[in-house]
N, C-alpha and C. Protein backbone atom coordinates (compact mmCIF):
# COMPACT_ATOMS: atom_id res chain seq x y z
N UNK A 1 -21.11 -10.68 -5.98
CA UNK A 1 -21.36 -11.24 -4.67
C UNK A 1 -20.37 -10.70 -3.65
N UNK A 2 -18.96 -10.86 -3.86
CA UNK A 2 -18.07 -9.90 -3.21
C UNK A 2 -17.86 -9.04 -3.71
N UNK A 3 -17.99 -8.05 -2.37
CA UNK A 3 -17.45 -6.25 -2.85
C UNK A 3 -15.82 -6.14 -2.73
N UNK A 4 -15.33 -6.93 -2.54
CA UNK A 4 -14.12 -6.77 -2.14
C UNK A 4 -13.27 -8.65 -2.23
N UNK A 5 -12.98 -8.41 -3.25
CA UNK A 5 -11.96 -9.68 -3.45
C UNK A 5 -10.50 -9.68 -3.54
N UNK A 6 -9.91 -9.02 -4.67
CA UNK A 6 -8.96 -8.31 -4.44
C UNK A 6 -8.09 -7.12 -4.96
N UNK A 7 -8.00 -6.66 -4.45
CA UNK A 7 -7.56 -5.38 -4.69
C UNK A 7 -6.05 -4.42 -3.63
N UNK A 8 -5.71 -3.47 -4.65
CA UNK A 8 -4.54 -2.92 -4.33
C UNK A 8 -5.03 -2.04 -3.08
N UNK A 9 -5.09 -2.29 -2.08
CA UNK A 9 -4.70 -0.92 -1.14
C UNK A 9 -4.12 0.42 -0.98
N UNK A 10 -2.85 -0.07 -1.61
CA UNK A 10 -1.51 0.94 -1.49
C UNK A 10 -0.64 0.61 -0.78
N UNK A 11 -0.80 -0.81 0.23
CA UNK A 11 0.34 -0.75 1.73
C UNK A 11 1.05 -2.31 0.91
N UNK A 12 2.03 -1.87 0.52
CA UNK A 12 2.92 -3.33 0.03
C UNK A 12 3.12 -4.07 1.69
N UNK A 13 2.77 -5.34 1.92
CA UNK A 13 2.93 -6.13 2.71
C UNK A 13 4.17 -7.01 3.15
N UNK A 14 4.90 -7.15 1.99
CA UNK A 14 5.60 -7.83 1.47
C UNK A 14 6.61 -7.09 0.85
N UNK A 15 7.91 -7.43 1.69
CA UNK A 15 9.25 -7.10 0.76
C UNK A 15 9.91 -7.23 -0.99
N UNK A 16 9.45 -8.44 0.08
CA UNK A 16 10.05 -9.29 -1.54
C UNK A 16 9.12 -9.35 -3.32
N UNK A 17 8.11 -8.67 -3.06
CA UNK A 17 7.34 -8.83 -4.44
C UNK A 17 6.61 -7.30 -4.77
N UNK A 18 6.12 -7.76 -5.84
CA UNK A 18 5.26 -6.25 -6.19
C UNK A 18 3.47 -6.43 -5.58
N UNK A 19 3.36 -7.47 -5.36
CA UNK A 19 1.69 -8.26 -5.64
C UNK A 19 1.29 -7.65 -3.85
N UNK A 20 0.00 -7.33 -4.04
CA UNK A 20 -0.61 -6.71 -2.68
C UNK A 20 -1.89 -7.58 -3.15
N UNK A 21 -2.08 -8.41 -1.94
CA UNK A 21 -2.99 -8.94 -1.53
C UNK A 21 -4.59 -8.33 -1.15
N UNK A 22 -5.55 -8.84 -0.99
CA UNK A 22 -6.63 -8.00 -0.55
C UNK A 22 -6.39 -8.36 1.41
N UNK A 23 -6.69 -7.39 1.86
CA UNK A 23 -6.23 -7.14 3.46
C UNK A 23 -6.91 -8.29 4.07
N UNK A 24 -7.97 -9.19 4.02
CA UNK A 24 -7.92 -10.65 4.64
C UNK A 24 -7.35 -11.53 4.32
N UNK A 25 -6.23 -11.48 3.34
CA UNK A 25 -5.63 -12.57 3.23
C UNK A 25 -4.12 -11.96 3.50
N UNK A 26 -3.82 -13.12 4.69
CA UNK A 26 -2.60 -13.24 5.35
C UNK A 26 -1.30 -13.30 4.33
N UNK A 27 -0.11 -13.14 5.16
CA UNK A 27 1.43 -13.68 4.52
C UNK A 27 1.42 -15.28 5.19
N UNK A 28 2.06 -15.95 4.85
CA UNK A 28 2.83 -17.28 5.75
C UNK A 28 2.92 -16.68 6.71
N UNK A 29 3.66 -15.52 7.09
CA UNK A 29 4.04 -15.63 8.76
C UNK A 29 2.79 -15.18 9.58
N UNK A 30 2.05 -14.91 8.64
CA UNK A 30 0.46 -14.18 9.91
C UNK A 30 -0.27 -16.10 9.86
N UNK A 31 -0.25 -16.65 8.94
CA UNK A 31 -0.92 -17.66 9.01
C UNK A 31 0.31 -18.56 10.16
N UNK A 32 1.15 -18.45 9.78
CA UNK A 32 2.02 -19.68 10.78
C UNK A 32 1.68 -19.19 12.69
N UNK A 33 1.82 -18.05 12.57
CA UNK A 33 1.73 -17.47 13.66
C UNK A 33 0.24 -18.09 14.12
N UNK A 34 -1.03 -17.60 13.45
CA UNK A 34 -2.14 -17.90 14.06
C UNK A 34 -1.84 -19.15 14.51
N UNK A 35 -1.66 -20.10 13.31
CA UNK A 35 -1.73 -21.76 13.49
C UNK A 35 -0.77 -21.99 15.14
N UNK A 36 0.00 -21.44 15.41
CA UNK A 36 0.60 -21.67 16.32
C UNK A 36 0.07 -21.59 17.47
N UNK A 37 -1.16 -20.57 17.48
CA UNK A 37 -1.61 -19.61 18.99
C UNK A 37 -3.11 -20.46 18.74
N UNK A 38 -3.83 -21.23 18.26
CA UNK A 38 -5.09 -21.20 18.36
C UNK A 38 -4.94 -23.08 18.32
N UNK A 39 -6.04 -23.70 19.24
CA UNK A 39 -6.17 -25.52 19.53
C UNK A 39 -7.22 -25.26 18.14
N UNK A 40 -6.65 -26.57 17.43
CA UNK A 40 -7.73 -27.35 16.69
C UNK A 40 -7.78 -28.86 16.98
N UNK A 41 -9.14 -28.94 16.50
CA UNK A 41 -9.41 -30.44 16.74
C UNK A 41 -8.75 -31.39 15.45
N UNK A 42 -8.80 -32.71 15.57
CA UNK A 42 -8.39 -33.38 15.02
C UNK A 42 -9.22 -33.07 13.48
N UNK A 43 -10.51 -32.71 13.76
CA UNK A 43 -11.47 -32.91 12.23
C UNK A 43 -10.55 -31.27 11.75
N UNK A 44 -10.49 -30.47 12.26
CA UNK A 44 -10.38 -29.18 11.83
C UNK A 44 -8.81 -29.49 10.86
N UNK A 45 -8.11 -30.31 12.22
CA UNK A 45 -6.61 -30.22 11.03
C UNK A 45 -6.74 -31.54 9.73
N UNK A 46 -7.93 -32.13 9.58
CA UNK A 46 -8.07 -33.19 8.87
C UNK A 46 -8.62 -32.30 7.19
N UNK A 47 -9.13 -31.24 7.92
CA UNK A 47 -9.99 -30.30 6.76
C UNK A 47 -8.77 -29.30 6.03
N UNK A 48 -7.93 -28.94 6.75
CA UNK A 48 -6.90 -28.33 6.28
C UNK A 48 -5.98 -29.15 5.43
N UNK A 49 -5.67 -30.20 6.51
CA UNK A 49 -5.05 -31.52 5.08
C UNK A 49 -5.63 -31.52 3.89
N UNK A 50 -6.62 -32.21 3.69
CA UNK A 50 -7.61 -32.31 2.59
C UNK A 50 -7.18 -31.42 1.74
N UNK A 51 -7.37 -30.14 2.13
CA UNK A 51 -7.80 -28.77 1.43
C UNK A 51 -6.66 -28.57 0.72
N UNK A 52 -5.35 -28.39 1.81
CA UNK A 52 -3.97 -28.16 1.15
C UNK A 52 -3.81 -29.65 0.23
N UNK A 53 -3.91 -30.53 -0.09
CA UNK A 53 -3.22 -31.72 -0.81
C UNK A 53 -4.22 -31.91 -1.77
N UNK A 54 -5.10 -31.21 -2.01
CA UNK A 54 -6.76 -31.47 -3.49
C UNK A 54 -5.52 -31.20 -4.05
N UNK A 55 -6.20 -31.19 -5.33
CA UNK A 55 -5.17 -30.96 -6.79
C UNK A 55 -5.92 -29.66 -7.06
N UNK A 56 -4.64 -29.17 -7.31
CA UNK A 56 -4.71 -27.56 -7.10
C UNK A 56 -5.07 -27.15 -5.78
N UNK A 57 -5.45 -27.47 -4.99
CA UNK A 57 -5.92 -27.12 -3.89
C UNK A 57 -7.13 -26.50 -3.80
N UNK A 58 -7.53 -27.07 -4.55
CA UNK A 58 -9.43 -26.96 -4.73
C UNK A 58 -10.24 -27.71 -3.81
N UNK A 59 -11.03 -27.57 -3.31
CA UNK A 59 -12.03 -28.56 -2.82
C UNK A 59 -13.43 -27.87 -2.58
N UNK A 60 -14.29 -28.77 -2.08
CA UNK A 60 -15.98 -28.35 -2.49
C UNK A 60 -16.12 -28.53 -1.11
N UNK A 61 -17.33 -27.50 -0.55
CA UNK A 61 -17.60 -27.61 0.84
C UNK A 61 -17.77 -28.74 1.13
N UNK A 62 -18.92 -29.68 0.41
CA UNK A 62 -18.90 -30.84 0.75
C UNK A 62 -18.30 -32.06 0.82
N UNK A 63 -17.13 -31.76 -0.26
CA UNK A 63 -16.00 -32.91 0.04
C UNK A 63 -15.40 -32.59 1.78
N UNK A 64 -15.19 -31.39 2.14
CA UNK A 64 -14.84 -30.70 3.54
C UNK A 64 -15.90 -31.53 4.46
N UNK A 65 -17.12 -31.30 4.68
CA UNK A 65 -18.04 -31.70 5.06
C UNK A 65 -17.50 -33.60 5.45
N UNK A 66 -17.58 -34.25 4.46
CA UNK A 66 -17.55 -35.93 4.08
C UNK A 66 -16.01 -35.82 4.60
N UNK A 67 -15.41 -35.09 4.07
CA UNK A 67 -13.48 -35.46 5.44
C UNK A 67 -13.44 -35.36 7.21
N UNK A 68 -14.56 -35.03 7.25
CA UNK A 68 -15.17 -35.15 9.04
C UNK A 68 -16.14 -35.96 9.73
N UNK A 69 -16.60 -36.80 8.59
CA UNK A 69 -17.59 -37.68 8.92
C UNK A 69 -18.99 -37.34 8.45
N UNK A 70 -19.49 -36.00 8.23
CA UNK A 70 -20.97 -35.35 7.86
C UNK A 70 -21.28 -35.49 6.54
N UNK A 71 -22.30 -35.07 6.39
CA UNK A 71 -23.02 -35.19 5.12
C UNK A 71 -23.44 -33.66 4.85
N UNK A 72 -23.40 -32.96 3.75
CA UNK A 72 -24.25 -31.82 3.22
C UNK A 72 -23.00 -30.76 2.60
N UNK A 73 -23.26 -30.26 2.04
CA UNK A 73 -21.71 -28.78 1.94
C UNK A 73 -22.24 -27.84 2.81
N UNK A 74 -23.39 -27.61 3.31
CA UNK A 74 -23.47 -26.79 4.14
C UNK A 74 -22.82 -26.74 5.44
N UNK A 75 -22.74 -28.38 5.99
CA UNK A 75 -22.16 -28.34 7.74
C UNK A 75 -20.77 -28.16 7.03
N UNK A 76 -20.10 -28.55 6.27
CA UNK A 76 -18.87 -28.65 5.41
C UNK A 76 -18.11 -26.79 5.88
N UNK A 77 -19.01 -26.41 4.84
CA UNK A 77 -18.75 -24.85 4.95
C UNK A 77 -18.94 -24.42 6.45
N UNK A 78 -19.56 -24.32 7.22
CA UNK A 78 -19.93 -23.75 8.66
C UNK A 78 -18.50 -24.11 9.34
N UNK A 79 -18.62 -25.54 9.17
CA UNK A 79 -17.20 -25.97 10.27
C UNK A 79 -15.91 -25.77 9.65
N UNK A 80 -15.60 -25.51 8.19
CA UNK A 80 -14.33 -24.41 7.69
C UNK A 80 -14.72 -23.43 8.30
N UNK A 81 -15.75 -22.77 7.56
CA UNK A 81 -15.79 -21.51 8.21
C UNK A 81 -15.47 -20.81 10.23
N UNK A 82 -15.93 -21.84 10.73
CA UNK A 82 -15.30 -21.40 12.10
C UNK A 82 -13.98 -21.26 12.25
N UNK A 83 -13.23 -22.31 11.81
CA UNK A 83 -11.96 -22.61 11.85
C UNK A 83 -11.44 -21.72 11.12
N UNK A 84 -11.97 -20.93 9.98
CA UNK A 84 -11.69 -19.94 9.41
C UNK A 84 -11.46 -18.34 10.11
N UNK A 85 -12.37 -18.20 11.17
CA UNK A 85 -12.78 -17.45 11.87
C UNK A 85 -11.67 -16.93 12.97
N UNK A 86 -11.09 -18.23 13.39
CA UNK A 86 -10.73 -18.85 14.63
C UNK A 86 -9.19 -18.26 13.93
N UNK A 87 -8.48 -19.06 12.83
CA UNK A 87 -7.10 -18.42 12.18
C UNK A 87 -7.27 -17.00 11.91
N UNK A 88 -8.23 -16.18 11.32
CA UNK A 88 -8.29 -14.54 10.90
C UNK A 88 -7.97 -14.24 12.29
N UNK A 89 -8.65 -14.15 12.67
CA UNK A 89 -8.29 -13.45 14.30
C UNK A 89 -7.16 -13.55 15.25
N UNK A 90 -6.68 -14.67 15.48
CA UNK A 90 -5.33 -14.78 15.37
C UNK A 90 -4.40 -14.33 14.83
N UNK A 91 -4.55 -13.92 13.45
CA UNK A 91 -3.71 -14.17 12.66
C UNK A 91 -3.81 -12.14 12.58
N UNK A 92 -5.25 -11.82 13.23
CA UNK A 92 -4.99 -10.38 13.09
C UNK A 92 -6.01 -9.65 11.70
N UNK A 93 -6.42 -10.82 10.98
CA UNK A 93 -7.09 -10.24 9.56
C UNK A 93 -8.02 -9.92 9.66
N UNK A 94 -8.68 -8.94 9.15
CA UNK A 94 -9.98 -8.55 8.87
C UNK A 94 -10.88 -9.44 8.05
N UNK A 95 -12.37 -8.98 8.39
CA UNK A 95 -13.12 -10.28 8.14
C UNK A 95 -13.45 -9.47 6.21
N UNK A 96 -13.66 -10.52 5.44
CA UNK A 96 -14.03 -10.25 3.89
C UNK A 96 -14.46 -9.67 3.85
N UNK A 97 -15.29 -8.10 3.22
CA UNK A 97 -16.26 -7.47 2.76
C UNK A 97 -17.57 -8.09 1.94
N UNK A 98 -18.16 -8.79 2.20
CA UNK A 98 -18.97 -9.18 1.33
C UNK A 98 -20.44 -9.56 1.92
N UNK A 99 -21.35 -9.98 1.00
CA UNK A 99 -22.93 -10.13 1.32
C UNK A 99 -23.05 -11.68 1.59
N UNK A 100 -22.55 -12.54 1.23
CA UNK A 100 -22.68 -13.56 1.94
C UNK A 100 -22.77 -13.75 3.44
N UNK A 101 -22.54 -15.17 4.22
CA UNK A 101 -23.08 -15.31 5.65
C UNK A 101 -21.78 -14.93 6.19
N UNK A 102 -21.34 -14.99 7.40
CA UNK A 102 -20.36 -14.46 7.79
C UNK A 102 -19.57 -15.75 7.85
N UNK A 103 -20.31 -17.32 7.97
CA UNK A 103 -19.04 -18.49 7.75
C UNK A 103 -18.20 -18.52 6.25
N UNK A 104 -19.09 -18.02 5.69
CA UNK A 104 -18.27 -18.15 4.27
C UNK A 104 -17.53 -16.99 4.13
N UNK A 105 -17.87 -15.90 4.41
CA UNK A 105 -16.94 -14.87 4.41
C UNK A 105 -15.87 -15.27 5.13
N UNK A 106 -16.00 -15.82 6.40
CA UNK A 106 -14.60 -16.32 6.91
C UNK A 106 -13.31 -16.98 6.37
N UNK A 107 -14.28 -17.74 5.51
CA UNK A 107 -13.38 -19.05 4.83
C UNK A 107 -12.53 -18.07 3.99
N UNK A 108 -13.26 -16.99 3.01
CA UNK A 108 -11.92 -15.77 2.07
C UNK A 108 -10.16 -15.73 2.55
N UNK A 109 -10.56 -15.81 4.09
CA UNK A 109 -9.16 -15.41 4.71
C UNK A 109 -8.27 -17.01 4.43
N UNK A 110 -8.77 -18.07 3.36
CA UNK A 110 -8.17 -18.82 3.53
C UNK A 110 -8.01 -19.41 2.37
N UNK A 111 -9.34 -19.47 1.62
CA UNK A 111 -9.10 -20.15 0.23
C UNK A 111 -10.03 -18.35 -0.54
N UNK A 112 -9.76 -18.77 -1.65
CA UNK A 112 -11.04 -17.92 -2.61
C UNK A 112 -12.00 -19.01 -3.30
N UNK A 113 -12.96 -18.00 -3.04
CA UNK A 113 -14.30 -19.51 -3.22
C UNK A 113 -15.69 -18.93 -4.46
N UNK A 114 -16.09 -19.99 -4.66
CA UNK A 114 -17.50 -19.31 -5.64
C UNK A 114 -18.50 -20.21 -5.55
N UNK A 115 -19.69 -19.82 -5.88
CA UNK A 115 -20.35 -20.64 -5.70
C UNK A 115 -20.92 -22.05 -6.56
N UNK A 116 -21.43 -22.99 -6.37
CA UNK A 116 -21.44 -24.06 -7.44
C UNK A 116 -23.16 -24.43 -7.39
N UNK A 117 -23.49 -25.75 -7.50
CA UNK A 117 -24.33 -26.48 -7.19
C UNK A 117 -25.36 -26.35 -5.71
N UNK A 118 -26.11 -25.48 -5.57
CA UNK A 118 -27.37 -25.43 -4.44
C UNK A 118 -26.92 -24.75 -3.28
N UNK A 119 -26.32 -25.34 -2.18
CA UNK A 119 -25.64 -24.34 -1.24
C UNK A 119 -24.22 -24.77 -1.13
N UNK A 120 -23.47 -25.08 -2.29
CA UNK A 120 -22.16 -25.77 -2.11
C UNK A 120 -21.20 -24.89 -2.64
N UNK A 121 -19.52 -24.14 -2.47
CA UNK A 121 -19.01 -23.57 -2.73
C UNK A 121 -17.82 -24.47 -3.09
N UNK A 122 -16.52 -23.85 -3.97
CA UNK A 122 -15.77 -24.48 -4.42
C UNK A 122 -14.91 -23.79 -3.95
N UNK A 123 -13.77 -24.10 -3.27
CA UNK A 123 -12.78 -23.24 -2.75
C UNK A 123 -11.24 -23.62 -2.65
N UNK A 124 -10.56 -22.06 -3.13
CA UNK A 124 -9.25 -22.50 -3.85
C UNK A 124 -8.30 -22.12 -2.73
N UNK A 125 -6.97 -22.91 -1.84
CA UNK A 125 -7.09 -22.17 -1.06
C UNK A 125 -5.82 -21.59 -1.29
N UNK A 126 -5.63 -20.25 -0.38
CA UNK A 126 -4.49 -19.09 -0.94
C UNK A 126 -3.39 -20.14 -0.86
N UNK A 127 -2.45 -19.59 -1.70
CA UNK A 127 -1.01 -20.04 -1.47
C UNK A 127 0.11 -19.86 -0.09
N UNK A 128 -0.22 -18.76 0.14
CA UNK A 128 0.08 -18.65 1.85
C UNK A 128 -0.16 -19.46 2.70
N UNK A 129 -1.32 -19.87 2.40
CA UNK A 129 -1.88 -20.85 3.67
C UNK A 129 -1.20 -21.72 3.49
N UNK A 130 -0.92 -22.35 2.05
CA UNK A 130 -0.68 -23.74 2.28
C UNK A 130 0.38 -24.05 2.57
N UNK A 131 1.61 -22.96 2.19
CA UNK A 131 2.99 -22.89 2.55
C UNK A 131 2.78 -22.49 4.16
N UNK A 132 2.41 -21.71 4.85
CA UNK A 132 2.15 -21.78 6.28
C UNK A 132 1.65 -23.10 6.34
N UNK A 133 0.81 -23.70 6.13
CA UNK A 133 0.55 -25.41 7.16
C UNK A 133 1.53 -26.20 6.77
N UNK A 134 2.29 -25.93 5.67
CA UNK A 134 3.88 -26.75 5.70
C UNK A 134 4.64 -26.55 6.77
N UNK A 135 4.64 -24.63 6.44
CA UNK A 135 6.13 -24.69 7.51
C UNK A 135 5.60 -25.08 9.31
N UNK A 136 4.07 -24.78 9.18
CA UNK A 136 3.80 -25.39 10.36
C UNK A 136 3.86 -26.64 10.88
N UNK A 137 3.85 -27.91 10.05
CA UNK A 137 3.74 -29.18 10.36
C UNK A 137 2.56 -29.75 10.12
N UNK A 138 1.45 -28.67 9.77
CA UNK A 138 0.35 -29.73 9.81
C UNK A 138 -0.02 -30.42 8.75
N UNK A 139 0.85 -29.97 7.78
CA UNK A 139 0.85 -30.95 6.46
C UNK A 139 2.21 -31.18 5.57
């Protein structure tokens, strides 16, 4: 389903380690940075809570979805996915390589996801992120 999940580039990102990321997914400081430059709404930073504090930091579109008030994993996924959209760009990242819709491709730059049950995805989210919405405050 993805052509591109992750893989070595060649461009170490990162000082401190050997591990190269696939190029949509941020360091802490590209994620702290976005979080800094872009307004979210109250549901958007309610979805990031959620997301960062699941165990493991797993969650299902539709649990996302039901932490905003809606019903379905589909509106779930769409409204990560903007907000997904909204941090890559900011943050400078390129959008996922892949055949999916372009909201779910968005979401890559934030969790890694697969698919589950009908139109519902399960999504893990990077470790960057979640240490960026620490050092940011929003969780």
């Amino acid at each position: 389903m993805l052509k591109v999940l992750n893989w070595d580039d060649g461009t170490d990102r990162t000082a401190d380690t050997n591990t190269v990321d696939a190029p949509h997914i941020g360091q802490v400081e590209d994620y702290v940075t976005a979080l800094a430059s872009i307004e979210m709404s109250s549901c958007e930073r309610d979805m990031l809570r959620v997301h960062a504090n699941a165990p493991g930091r797993e969650i299902s579109g539709l649990k996302l979805a039901q932490t905003v008030g809606h019903f379905g994993a589909r509106i779930g996924n769409k409204k990560y996915g903007r907000l997904a959209r909204k941090i890559s760009e900011a943050a400078g990242l390129p959008m996922c390589d892949s055949d999916v819709s372009d909201y779910l491709a968005a979401i890559f730059t934030l969790a890694d996801g697969k698919p589950t049950d009908g139109e519902d995805w399960t999504w893990v989210m990077h470790e960057a992120v979640a240490d960026a919405l620490k050092e940011a405050g929003v969780v």
